[in-house]
PDB file of N, CA and C in Angstrom:
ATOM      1  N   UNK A   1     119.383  36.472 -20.985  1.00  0.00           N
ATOM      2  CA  UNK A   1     118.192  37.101 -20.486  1.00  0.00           C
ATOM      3  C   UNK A   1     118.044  38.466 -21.171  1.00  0.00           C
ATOM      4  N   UNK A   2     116.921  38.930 -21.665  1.00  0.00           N
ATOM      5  CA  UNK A   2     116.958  39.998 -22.588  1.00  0.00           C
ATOM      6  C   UNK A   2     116.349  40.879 -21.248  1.00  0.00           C
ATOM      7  N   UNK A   3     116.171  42.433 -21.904  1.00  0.00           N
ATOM      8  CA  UNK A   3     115.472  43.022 -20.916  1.00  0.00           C
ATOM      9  C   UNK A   3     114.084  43.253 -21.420  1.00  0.00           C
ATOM     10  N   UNK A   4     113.593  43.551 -20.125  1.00  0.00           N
ATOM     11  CA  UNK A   4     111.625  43.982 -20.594  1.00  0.00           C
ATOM     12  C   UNK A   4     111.906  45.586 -21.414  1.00  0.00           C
ATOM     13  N   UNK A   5     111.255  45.460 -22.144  1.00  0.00           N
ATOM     14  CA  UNK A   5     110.947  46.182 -22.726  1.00  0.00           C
ATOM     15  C   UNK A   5     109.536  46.513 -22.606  1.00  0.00           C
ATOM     16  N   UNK A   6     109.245  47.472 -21.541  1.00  0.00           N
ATOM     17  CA  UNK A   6     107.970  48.193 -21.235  1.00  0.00           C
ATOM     18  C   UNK A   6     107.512  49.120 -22.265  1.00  0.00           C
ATOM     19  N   UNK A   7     106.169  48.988 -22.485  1.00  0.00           N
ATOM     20  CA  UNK A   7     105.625  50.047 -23.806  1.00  0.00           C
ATOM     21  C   UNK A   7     105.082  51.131 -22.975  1.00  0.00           C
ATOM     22  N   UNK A   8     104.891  51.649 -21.817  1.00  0.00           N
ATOM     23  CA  UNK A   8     104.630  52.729 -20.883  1.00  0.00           C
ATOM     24  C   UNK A   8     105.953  53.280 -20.031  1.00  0.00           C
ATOM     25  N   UNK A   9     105.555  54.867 -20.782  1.00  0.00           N
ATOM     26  CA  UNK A   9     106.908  55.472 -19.101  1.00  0.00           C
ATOM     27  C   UNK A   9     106.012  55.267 -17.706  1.00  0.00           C
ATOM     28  N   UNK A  10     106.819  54.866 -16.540  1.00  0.00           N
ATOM     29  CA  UNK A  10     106.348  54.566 -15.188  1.00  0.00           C
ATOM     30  C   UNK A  10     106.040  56.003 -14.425  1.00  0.00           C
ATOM     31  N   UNK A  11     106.578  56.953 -15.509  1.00  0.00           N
ATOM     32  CA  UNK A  11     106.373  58.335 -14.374  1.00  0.00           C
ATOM     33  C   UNK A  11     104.803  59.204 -15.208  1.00  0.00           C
ATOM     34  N   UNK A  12     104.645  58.985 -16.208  1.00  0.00           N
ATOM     35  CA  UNK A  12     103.301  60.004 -16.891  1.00  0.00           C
ATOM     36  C   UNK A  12     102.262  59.188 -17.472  1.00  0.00           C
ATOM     37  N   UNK A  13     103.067  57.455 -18.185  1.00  0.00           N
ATOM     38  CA  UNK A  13     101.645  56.446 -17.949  1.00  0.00           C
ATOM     39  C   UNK A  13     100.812  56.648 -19.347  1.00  0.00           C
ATOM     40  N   UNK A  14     101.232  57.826 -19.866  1.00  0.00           N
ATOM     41  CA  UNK A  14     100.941  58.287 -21.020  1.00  0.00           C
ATOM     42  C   UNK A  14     101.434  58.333 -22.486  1.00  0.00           C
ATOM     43  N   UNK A  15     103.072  58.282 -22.583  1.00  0.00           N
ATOM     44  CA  UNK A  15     103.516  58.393 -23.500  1.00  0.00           C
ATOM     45  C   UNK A  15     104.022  57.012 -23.875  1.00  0.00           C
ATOM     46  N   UNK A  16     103.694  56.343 -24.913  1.00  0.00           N
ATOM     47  CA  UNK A  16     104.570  55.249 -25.483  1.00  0.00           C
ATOM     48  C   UNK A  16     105.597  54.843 -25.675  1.00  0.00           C
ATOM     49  N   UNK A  17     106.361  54.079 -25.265  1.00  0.00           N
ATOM     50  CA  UNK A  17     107.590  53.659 -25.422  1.00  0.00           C
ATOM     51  C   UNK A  17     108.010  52.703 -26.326  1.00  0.00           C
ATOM     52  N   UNK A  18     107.912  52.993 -27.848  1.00  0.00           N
ATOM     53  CA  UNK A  18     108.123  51.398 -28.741  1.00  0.00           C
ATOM     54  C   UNK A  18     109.750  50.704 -28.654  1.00  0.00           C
ATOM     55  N   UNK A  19     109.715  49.806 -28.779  1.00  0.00           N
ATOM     56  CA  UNK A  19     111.065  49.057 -28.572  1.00  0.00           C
ATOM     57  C   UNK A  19     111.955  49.854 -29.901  1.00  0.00           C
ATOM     58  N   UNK A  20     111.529  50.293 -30.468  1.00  0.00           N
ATOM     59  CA  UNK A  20     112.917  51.141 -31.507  1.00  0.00           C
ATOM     60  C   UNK A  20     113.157  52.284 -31.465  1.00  0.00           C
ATOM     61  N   UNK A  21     112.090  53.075 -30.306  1.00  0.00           N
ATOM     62  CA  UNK A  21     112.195  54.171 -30.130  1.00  0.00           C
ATOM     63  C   UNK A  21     113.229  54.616 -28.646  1.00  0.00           C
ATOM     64  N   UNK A  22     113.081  55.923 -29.008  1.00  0.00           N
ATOM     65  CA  UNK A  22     114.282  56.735 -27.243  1.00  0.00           C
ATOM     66  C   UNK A  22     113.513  56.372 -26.046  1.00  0.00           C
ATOM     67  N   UNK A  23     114.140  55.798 -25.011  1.00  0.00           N
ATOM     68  CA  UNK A  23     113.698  55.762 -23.841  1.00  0.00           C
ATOM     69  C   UNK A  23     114.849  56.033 -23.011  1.00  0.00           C
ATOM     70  N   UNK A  24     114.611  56.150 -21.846  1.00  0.00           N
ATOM     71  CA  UNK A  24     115.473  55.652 -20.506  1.00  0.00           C
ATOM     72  C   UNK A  24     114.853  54.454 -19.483  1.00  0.00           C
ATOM     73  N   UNK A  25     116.036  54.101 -19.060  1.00  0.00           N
ATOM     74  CA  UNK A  25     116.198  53.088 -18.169  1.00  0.00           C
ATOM     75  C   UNK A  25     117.114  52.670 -17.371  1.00  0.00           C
ATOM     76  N   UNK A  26     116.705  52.265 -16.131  1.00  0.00           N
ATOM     77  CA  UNK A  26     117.830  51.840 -14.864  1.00  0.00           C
ATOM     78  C   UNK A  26     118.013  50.183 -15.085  1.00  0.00           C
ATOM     79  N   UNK A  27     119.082  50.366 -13.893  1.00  0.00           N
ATOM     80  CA  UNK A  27     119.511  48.889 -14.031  1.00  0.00           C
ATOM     81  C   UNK A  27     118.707  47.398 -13.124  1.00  0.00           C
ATOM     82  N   UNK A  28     117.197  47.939 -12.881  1.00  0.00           N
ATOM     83  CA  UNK A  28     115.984  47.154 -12.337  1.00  0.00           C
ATOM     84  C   UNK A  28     115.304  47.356 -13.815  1.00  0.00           C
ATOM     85  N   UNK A  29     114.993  47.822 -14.486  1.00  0.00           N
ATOM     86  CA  UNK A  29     114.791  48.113 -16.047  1.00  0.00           C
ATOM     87  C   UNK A  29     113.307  49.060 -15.901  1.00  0.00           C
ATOM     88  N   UNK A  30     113.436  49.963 -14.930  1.00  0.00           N
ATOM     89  CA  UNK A  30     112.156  50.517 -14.572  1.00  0.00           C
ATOM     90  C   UNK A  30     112.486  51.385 -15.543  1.00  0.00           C
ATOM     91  N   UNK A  31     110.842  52.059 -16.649  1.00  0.00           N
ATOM     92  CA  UNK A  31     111.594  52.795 -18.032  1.00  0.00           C
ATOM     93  C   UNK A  31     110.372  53.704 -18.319  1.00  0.00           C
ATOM     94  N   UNK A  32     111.367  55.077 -18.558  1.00  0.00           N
ATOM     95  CA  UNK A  32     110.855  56.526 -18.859  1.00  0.00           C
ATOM     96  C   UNK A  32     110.635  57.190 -20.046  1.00  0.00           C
ATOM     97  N   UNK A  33     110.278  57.491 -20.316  1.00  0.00           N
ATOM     98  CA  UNK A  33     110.054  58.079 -21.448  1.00  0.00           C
ATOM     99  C   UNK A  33     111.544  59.931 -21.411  1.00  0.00           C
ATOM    100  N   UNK A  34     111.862  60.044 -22.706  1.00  0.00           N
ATOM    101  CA  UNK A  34     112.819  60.975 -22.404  1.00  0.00           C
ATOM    102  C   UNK A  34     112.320  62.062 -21.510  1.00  0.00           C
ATOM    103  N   UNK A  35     111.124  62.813 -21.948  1.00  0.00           N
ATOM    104  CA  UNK A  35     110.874  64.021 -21.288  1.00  0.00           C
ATOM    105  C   UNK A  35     111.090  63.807 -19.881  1.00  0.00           C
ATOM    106  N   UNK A  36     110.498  63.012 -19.444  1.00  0.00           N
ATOM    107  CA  UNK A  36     110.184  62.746 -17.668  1.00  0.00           C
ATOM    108  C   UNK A  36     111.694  62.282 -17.250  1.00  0.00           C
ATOM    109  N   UNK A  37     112.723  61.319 -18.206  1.00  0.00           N
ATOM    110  CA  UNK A  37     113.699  61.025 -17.380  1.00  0.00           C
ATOM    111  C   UNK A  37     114.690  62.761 -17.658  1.00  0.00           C
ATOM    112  N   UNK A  38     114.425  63.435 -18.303  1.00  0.00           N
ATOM    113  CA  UNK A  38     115.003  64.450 -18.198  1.00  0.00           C
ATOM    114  C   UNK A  38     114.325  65.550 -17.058  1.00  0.00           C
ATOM    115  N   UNK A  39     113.605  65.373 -16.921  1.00  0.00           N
ATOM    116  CA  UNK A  39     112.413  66.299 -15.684  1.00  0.00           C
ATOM    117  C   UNK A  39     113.073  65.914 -14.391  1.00  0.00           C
ATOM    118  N   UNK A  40     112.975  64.202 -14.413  1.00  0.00           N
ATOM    119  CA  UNK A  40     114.296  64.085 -13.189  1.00  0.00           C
ATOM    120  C   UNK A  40     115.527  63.462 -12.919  1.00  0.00           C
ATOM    121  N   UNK A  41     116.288  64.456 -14.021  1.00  0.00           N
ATOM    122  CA  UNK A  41     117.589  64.486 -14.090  1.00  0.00           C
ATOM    123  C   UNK A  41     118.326  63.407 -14.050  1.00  0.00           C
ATOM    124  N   UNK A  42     117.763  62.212 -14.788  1.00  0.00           N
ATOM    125  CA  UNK A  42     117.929  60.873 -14.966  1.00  0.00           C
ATOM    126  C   UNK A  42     118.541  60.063 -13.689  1.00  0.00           C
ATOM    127  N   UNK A  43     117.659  59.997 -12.639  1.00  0.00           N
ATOM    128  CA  UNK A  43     117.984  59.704 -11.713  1.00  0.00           C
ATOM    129  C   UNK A  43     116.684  58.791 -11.495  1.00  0.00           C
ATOM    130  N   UNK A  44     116.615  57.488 -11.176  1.00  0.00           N
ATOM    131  CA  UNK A  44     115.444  56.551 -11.032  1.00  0.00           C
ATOM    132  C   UNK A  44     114.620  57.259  -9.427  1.00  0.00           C
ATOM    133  N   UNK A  45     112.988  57.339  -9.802  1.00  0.00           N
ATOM    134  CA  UNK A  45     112.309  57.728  -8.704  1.00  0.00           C
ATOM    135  C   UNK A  45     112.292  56.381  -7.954  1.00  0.00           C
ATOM    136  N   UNK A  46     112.389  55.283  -8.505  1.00  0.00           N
ATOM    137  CA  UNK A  46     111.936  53.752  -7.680  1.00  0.00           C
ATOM    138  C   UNK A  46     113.198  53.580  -6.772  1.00  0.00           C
ATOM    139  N   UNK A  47     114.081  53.371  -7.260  1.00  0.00           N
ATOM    140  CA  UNK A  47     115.327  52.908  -6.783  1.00  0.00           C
ATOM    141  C   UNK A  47     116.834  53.926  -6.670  1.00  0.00           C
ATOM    142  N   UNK A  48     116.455  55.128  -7.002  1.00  0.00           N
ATOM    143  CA  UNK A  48     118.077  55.872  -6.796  1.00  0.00           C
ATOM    144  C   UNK A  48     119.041  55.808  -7.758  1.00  0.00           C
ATOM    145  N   UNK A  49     118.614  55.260  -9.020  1.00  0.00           N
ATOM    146  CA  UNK A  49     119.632  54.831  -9.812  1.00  0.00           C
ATOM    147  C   UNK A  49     119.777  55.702 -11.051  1.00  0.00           C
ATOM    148  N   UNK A  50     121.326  55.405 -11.994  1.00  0.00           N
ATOM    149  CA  UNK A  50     121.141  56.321 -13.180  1.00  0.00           C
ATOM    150  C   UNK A  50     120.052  55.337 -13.780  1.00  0.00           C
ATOM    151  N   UNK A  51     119.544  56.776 -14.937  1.00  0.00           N
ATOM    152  CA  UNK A  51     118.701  56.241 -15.999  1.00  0.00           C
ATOM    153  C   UNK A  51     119.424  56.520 -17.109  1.00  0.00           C
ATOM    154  N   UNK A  52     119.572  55.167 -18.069  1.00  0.00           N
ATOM    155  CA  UNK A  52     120.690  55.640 -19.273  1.00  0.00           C
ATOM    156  C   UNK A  52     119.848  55.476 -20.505  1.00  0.00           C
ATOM    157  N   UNK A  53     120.228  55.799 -21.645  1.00  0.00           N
ATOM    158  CA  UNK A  53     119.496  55.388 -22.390  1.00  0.00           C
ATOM    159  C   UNK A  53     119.071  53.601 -22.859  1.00  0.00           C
ATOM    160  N   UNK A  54     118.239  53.711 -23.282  1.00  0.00           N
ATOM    161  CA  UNK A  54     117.492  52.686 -23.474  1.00  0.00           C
ATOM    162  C   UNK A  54     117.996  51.790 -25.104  1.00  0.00           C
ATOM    163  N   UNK A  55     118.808  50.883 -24.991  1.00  0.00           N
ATOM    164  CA  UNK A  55     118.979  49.949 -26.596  1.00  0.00           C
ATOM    165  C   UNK A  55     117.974  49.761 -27.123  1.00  0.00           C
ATOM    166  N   UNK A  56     118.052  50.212 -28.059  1.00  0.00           N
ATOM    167  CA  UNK A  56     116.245  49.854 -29.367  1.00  0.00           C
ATOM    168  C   UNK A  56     116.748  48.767 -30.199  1.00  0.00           C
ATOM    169  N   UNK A  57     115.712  48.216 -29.975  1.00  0.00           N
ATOM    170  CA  UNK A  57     115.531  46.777 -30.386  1.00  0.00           C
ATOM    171  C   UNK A  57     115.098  46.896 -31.864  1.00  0.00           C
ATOM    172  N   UNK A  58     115.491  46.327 -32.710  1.00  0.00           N
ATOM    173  CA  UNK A  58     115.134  45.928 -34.271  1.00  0.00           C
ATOM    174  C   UNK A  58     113.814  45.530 -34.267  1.00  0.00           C
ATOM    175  N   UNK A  59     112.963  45.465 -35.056  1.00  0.00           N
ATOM    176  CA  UNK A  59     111.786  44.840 -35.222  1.00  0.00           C
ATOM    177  C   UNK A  59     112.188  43.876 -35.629  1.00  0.00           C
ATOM    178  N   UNK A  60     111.394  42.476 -35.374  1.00  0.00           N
ATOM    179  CA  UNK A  60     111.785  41.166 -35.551  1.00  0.00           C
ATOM    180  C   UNK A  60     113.228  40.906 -34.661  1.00  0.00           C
ATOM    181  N   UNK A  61     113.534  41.324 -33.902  1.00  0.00           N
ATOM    182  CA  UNK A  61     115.110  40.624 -33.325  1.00  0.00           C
ATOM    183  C   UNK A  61     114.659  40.082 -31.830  1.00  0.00           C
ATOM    184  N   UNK A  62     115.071  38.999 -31.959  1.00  0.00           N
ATOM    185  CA  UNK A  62     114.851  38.243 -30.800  1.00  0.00           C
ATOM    186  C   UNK A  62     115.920  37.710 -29.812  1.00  0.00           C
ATOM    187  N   UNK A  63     117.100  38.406 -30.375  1.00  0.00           N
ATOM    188  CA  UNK A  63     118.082  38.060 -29.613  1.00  0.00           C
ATOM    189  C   UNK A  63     118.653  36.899 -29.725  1.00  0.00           C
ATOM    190  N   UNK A  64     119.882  36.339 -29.401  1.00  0.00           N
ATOM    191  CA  UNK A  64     120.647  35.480 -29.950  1.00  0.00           C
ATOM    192  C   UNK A  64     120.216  33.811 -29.107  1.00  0.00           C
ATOM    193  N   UNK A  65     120.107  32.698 -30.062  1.00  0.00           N
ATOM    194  CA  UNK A  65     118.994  31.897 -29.729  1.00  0.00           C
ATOM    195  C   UNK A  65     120.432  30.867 -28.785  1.00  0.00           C
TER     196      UNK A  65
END
């Protein structure tokens, strides 16, 4: 099972999140963009959880078939 890879942070809605780029994310895969998961102290607003960084995905990688 791969994870979602959301192209929006859930906290500003504004900034892009490309799959090869820096994000954060918890372990429900709810996902921030750095500024905002640093604004709150990488701590998930949904669920209470750490936010760690986010694995960037290769372009073209689909994960192991």
């Amino acid at each position: 099972m791969a994870l979602e890879m959301r192209d929006r942070c859930e906290r500003c809605e504004t900034e892009a999140l490309v799959p090869d780029g820096p994000a954060r994310i918890c372990s429900y895969e709810c996902s921030f963009c750095v500024p905002c998961a640093d604004a709150m102290n990488d701590v998930c607003p949904n669920c209470g959880g750490e936010l760690v960084a986010r694995p960037r995905r290769v372009r073209g990688d689909r994960g192991a078939s």
